[in-house]
PDB file of N, CA and C in Angstrom:
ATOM      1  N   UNK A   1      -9.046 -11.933  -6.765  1.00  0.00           N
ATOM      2  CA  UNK A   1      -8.536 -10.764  -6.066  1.00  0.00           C
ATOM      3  C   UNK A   1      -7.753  -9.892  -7.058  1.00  0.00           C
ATOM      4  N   UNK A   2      -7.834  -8.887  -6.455  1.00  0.00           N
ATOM      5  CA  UNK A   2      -7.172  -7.557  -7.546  1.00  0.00           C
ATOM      6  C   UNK A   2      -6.011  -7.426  -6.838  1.00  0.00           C
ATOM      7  N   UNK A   3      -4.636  -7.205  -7.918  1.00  0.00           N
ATOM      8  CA  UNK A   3      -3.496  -6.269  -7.286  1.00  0.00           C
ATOM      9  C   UNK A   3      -3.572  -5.047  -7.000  1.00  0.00           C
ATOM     10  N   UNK A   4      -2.685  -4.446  -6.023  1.00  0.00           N
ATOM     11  CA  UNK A   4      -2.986  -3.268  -5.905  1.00  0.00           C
ATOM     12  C   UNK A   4      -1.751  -2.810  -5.197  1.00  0.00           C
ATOM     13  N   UNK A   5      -0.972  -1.364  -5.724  1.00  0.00           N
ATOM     14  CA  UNK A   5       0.650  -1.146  -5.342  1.00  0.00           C
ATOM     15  C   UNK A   5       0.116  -0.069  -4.411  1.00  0.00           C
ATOM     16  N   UNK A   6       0.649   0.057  -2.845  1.00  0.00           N
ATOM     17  CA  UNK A   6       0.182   1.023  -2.825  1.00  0.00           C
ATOM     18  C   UNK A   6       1.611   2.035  -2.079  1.00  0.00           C
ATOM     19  N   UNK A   7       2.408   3.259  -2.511  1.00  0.00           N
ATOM     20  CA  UNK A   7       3.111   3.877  -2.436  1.00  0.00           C
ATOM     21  C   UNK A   7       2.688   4.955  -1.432  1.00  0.00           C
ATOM     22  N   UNK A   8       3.944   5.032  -0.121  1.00  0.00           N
ATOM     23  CA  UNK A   8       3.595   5.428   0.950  1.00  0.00           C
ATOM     24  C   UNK A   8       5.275   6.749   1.045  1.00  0.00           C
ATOM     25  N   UNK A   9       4.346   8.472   1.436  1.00  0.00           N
ATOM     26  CA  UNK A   9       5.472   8.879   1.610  1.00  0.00           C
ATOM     27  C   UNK A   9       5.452   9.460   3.299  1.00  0.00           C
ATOM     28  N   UNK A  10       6.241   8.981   4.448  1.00  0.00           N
ATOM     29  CA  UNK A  10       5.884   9.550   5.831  1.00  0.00           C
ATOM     30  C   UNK A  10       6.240  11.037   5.763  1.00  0.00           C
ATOM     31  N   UNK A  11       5.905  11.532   7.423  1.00  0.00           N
ATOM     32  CA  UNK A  11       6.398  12.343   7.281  1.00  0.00           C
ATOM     33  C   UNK A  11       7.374  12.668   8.245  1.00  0.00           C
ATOM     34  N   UNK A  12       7.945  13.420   8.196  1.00  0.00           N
ATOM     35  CA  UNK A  12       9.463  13.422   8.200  1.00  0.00           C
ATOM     36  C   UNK A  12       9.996  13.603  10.043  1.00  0.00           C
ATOM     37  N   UNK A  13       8.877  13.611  10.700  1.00  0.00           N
ATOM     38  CA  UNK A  13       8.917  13.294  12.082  1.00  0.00           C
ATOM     39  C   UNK A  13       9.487  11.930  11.884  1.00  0.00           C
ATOM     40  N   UNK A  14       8.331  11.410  11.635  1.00  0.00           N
ATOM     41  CA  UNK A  14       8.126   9.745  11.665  1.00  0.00           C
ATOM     42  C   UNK A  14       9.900   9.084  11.120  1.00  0.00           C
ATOM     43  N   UNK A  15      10.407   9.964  10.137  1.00  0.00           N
ATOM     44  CA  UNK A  15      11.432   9.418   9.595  1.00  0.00           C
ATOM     45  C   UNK A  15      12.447   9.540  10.389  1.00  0.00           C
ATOM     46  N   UNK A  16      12.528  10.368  11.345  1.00  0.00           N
ATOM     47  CA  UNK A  16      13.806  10.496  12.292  1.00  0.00           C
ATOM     48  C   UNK A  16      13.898   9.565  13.365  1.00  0.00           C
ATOM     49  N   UNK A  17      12.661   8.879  13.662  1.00  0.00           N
ATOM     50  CA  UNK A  17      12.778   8.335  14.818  1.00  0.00           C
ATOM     51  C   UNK A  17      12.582   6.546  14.702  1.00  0.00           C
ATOM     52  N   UNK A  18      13.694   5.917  13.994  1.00  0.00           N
ATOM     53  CA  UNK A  18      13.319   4.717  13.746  1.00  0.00           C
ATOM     54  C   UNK A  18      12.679   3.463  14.472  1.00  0.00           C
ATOM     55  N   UNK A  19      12.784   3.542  15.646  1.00  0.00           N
ATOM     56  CA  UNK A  19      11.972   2.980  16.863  1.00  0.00           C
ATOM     57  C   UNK A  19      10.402   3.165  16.847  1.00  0.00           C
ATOM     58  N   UNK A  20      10.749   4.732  16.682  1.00  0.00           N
ATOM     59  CA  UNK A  20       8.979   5.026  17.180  1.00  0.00           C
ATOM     60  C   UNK A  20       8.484   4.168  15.579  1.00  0.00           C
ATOM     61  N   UNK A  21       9.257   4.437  14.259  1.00  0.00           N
ATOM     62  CA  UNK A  21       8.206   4.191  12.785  1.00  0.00           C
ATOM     63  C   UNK A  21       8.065   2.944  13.207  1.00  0.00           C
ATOM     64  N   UNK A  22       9.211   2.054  13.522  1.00  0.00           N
ATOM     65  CA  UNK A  22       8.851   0.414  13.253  1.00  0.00           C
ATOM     66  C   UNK A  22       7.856  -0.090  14.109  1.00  0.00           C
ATOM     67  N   UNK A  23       7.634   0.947  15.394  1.00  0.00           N
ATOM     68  CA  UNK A  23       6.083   0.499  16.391  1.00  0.00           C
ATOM     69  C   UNK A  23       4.804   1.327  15.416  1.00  0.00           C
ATOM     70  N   UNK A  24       4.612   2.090  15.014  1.00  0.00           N
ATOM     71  CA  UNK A  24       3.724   2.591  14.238  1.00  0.00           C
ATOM     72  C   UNK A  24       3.415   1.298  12.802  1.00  0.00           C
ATOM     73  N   UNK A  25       4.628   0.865  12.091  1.00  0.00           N
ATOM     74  CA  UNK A  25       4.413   0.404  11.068  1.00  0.00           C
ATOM     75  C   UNK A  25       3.437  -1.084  11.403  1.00  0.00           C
ATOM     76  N   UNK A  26       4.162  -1.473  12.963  1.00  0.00           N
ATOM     77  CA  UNK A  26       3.529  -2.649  13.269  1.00  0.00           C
ATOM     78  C   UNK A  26       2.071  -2.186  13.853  1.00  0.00           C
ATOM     79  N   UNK A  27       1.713  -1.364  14.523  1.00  0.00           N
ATOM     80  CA  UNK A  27       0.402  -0.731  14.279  1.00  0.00           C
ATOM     81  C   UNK A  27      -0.554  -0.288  13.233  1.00  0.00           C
ATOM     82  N   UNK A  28       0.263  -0.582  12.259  1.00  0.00           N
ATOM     83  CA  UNK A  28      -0.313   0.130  10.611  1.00  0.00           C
ATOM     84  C   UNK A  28      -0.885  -1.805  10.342  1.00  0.00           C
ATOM     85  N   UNK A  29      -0.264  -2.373  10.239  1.00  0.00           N
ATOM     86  CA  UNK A  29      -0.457  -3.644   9.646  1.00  0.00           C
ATOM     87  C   UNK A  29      -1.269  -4.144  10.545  1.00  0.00           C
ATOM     88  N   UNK A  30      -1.391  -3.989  12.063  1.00  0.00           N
ATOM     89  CA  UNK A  30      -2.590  -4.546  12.555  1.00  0.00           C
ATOM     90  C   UNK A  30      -3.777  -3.775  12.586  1.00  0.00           C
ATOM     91  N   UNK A  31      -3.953  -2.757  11.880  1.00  0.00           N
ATOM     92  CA  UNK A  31      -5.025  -1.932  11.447  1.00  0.00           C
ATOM     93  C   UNK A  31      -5.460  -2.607  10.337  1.00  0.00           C
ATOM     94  N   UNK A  32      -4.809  -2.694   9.455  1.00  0.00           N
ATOM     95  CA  UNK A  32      -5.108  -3.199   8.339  1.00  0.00           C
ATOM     96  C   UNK A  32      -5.475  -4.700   8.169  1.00  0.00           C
ATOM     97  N   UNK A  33      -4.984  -5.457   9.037  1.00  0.00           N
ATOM     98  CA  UNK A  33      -5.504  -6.754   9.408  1.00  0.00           C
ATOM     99  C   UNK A  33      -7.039  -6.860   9.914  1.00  0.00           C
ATOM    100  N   UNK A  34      -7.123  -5.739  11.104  1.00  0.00           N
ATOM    101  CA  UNK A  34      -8.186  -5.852  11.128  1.00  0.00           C
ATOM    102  C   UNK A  34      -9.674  -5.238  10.216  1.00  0.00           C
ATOM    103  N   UNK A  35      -9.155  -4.040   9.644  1.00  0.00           N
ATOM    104  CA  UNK A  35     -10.036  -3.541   8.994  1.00  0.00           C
ATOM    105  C   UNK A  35     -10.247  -4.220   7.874  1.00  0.00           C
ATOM    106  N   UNK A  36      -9.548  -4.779   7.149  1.00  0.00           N
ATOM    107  CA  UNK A  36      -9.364  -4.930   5.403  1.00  0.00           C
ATOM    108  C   UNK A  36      -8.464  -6.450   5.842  1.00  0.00           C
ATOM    109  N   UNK A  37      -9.704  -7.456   6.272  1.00  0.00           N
ATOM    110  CA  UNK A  37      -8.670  -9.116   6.395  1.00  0.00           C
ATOM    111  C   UNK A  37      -8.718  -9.925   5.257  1.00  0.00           C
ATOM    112  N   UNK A  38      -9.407  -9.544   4.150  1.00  0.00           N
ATOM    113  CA  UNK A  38      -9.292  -9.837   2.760  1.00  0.00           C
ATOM    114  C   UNK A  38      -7.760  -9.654   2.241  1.00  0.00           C
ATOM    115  N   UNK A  39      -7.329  -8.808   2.647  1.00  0.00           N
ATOM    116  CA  UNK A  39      -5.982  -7.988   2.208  1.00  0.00           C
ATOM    117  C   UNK A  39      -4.961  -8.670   2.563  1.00  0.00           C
ATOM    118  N   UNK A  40      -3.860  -9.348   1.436  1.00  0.00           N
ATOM    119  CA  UNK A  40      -3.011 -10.510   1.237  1.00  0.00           C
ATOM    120  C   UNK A  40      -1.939  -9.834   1.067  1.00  0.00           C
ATOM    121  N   UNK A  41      -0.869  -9.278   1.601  1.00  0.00           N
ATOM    122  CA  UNK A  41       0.327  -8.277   1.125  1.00  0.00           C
ATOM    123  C   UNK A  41       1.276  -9.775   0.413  1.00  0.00           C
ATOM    124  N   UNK A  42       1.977  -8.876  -0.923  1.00  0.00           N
ATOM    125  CA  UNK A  42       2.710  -9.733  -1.575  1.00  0.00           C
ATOM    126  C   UNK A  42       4.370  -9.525  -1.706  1.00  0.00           C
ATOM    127  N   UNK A  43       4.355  -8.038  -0.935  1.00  0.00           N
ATOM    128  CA  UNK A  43       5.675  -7.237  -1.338  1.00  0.00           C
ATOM    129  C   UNK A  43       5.759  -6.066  -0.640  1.00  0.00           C
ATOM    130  N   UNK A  44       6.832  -5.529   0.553  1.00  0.00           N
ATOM    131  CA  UNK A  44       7.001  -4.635   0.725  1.00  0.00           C
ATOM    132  C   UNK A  44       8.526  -4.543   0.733  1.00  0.00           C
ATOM    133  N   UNK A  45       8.864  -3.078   0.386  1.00  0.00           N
ATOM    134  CA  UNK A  45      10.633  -2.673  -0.247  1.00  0.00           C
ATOM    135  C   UNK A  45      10.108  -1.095   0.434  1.00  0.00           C
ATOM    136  N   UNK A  46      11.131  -0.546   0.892  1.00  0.00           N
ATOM    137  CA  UNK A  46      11.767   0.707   1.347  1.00  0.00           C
ATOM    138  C   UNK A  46      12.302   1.208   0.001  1.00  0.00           C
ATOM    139  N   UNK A  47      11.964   2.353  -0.173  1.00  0.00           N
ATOM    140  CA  UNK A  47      12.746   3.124  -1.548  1.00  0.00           C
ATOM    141  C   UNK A  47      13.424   4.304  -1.354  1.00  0.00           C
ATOM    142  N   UNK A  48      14.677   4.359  -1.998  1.00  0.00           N
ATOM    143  CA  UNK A  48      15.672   5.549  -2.127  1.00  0.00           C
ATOM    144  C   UNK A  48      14.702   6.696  -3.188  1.00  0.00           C
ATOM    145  N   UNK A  49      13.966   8.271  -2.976  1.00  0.00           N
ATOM    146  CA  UNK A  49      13.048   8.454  -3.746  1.00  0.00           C
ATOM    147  C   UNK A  49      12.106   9.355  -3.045  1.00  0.00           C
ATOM    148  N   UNK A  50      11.033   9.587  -4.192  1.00  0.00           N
ATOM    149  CA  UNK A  50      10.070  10.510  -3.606  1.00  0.00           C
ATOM    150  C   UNK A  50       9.317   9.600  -2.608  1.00  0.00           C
ATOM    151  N   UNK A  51       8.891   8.429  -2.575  1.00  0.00           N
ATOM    152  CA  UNK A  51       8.250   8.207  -1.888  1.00  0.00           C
ATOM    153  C   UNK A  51       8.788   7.349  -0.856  1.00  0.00           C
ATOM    154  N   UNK A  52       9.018   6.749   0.453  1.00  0.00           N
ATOM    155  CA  UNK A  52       9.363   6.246   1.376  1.00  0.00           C
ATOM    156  C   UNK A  52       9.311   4.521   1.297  1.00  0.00           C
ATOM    157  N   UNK A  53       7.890   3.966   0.912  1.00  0.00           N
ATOM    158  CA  UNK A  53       7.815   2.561   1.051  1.00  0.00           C
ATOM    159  C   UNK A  53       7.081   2.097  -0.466  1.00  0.00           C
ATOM    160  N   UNK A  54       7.151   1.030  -0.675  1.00  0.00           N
ATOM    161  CA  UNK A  54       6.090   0.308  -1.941  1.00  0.00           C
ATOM    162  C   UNK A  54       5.529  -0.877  -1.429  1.00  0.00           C
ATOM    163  N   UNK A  55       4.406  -1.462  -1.254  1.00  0.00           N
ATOM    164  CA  UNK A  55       3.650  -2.309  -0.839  1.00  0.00           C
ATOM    165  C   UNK A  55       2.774  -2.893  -2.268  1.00  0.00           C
ATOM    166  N   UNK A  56       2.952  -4.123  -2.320  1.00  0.00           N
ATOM    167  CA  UNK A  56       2.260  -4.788  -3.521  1.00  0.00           C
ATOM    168  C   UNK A  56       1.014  -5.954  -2.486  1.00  0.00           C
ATOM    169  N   UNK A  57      -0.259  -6.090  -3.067  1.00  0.00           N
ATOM    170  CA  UNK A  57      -0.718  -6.430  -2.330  1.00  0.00           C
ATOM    171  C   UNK A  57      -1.909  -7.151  -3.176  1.00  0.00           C
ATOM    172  N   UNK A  58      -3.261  -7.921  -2.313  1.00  0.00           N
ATOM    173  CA  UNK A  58      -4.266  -8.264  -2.918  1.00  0.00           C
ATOM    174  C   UNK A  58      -5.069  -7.759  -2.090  1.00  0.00           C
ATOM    175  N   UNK A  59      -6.291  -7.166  -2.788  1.00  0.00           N
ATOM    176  CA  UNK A  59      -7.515  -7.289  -2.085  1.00  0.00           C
ATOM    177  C   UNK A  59      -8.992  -7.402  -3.078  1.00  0.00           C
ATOM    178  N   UNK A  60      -9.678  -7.624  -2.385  1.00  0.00           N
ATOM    179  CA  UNK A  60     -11.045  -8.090  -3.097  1.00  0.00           C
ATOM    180  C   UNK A  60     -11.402  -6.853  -4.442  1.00  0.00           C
ATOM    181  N   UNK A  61     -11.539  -5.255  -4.232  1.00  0.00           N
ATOM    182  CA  UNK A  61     -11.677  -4.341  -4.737  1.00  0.00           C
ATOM    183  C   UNK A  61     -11.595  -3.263  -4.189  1.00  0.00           C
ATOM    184  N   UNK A  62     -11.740  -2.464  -4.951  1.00  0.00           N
ATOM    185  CA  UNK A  62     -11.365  -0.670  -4.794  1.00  0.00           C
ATOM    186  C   UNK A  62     -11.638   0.062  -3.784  1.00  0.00           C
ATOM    187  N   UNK A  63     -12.527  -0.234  -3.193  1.00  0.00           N
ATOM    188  CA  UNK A  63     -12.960   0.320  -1.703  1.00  0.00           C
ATOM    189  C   UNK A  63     -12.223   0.148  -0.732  1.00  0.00           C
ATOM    190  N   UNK A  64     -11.668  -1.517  -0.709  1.00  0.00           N
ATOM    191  CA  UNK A  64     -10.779  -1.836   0.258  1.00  0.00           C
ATOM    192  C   UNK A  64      -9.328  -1.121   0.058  1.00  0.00           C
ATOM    193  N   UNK A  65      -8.577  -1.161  -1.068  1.00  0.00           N
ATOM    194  CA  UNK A  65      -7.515  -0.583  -1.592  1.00  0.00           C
ATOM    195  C   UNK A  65      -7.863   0.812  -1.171  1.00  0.00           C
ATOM    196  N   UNK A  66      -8.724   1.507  -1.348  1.00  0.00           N
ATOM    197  CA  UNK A  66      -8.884   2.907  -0.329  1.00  0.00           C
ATOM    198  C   UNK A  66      -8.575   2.707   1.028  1.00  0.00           C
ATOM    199  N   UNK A  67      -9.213   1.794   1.707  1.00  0.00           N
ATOM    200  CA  UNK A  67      -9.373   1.723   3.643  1.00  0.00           C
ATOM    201  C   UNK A  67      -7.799   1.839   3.347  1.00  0.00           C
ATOM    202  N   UNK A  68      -7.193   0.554   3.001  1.00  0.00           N
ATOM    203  CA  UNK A  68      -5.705   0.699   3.067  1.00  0.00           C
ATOM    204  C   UNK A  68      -5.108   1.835   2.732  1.00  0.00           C
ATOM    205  N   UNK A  69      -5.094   2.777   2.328  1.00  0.00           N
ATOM    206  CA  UNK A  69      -4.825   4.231   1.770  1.00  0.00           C
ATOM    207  C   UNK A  69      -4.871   4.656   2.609  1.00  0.00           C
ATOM    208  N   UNK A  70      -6.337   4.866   3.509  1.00  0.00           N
ATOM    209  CA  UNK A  70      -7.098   5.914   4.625  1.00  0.00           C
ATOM    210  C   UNK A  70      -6.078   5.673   5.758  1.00  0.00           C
ATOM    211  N   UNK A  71      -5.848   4.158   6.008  1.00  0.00           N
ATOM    212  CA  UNK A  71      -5.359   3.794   7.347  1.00  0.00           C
ATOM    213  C   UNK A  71      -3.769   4.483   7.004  1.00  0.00           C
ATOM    214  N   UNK A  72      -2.956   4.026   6.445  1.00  0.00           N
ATOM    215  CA  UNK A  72      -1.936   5.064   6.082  1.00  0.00           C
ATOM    216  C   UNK A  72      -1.764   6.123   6.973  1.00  0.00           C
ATOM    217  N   UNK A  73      -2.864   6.754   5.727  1.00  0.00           N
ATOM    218  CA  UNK A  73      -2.215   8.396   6.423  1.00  0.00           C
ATOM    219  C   UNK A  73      -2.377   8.386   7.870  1.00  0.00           C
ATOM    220  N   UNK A  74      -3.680   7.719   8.662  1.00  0.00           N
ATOM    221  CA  UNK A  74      -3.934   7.871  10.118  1.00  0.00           C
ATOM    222  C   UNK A  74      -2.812   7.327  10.616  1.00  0.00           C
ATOM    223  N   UNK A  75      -1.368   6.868  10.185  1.00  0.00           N
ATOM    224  CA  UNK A  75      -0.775   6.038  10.965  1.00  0.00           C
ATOM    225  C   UNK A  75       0.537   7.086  10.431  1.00  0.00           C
ATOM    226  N   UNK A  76       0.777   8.378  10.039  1.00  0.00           N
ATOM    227  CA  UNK A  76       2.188   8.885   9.905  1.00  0.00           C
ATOM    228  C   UNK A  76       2.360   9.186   8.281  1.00  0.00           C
ATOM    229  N   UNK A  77       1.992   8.986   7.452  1.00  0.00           N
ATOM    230  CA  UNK A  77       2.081   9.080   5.884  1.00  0.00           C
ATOM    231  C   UNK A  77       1.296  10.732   5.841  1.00  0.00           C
ATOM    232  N   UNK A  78       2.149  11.365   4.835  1.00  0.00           N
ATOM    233  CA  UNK A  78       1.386  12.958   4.356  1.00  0.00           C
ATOM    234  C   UNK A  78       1.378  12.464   3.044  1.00  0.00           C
ATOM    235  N   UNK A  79       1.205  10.646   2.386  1.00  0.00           N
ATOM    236  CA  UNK A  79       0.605  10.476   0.810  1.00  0.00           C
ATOM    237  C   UNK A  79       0.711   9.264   1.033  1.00  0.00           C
ATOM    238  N   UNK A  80      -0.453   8.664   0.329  1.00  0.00           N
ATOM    239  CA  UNK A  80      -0.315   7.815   0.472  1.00  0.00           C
ATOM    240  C   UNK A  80      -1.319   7.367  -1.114  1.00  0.00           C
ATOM    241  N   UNK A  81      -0.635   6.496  -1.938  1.00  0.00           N
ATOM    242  CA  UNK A  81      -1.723   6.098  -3.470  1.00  0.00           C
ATOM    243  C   UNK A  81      -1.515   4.696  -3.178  1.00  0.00           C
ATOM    244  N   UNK A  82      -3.109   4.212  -3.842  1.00  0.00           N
ATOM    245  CA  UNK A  82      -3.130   3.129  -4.090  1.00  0.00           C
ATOM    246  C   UNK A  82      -3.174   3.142  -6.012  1.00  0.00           C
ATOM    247  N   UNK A  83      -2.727   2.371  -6.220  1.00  0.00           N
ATOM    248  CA  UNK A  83      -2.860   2.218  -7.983  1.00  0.00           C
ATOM    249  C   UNK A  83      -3.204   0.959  -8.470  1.00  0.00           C
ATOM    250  N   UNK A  84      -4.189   0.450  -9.363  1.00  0.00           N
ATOM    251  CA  UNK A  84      -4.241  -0.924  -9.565  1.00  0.00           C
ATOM    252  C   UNK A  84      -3.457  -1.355 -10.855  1.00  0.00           C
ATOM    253  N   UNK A  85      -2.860  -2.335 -10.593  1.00  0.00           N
ATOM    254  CA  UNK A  85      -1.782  -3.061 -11.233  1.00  0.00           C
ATOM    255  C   UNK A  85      -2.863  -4.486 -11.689  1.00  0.00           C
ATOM    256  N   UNK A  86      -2.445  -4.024 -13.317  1.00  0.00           N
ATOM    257  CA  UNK A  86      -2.964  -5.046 -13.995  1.00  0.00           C
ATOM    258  C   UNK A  86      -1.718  -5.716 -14.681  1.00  0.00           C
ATOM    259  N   UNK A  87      -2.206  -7.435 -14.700  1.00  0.00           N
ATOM    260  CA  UNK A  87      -0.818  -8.167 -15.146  1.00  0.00           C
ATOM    261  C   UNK A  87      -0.590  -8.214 -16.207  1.00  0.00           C
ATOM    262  N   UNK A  88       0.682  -8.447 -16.970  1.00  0.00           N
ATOM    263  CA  UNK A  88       0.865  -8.017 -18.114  1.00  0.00           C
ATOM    264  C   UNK A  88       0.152  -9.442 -18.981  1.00  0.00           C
ATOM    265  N   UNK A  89       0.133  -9.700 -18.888  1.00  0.00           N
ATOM    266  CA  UNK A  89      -0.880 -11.280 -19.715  1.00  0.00           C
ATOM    267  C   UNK A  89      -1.895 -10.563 -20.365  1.00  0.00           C
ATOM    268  N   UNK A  90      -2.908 -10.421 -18.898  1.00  0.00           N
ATOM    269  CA  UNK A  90      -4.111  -9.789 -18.971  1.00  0.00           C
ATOM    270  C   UNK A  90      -4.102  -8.537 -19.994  1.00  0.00           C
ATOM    271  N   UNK A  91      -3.290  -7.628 -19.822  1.00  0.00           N
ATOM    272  CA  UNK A  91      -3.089  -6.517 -20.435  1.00  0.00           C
ATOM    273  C   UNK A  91      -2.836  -6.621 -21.952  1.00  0.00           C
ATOM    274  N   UNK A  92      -1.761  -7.854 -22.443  1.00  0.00           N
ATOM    275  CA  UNK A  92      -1.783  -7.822 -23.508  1.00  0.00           C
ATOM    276  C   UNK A  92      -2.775  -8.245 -24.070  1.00  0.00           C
ATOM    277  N   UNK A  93      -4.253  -8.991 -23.335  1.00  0.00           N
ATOM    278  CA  UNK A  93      -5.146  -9.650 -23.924  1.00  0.00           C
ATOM    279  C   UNK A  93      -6.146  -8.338 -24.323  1.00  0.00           C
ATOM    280  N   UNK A  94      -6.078  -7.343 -23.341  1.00  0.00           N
ATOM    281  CA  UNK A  94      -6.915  -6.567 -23.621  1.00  0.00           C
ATOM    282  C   UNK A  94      -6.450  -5.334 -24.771  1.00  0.00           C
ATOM    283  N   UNK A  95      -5.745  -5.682 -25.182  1.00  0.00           N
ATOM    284  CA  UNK A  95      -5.264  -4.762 -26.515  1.00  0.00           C
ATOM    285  C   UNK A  95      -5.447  -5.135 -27.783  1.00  0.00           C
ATOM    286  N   UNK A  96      -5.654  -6.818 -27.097  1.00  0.00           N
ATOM    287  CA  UNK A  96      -5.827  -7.395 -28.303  1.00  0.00           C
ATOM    288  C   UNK A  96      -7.846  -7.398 -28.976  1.00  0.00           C
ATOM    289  N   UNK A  97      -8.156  -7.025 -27.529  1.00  0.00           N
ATOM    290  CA  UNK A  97      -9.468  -6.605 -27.795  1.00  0.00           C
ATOM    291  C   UNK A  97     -10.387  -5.430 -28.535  1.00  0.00           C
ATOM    292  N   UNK A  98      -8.866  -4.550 -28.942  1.00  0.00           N
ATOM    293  CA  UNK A  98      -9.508  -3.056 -29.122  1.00  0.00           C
ATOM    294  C   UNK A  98      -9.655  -2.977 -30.742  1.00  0.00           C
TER     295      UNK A  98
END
């Protein structure tokens, strides 16, 4: 499985009304359960910042790391990136390749 961070910013409805986000957020994750059940979350943190949430996660590949993106925004997000996070092991191996 691939890592994959994916950085979520709502929008600013969603941010005033902490009741309504935390029923949406739990609607976001059973979207994502069902759409994308490959998808292993490893980390989520709230951030002081441009963007609202950080989610560290696994999934099989890049397509899926999109659905998770897509479902996002349908759930309150005006951004939402997925980025793949390669580990630093790996990374130093591949430098050592060049």
């Amino acid at each position: 499985m691939k890592t994959f961070i994916l950085m979520t910013k709502l929008s600013p409805e969603l941010l005033r009304s902490p009741k309504q986000r935390a029923e949406i957020g739990r609607e976001w994750l059973d979207m994502v359960k069902q759409k994308c059940p490959d998808v292993k979350f490893i980390a989520h943190y709230a951030l002081l910042g441009h963007f609202d949430f950080l989610d560290i996660y696994e999934a099989p590949d890049e397509e899926t790391a999109a659905k998770v993106s897509l479902i996002s925004l349908s759930h309150g997000a005006v951004a939402a990136e997925s980025w793949t996070a390669i580990p630093y092991k790996r990374y130093i191996e591949i430098t050592k390749e060049l």
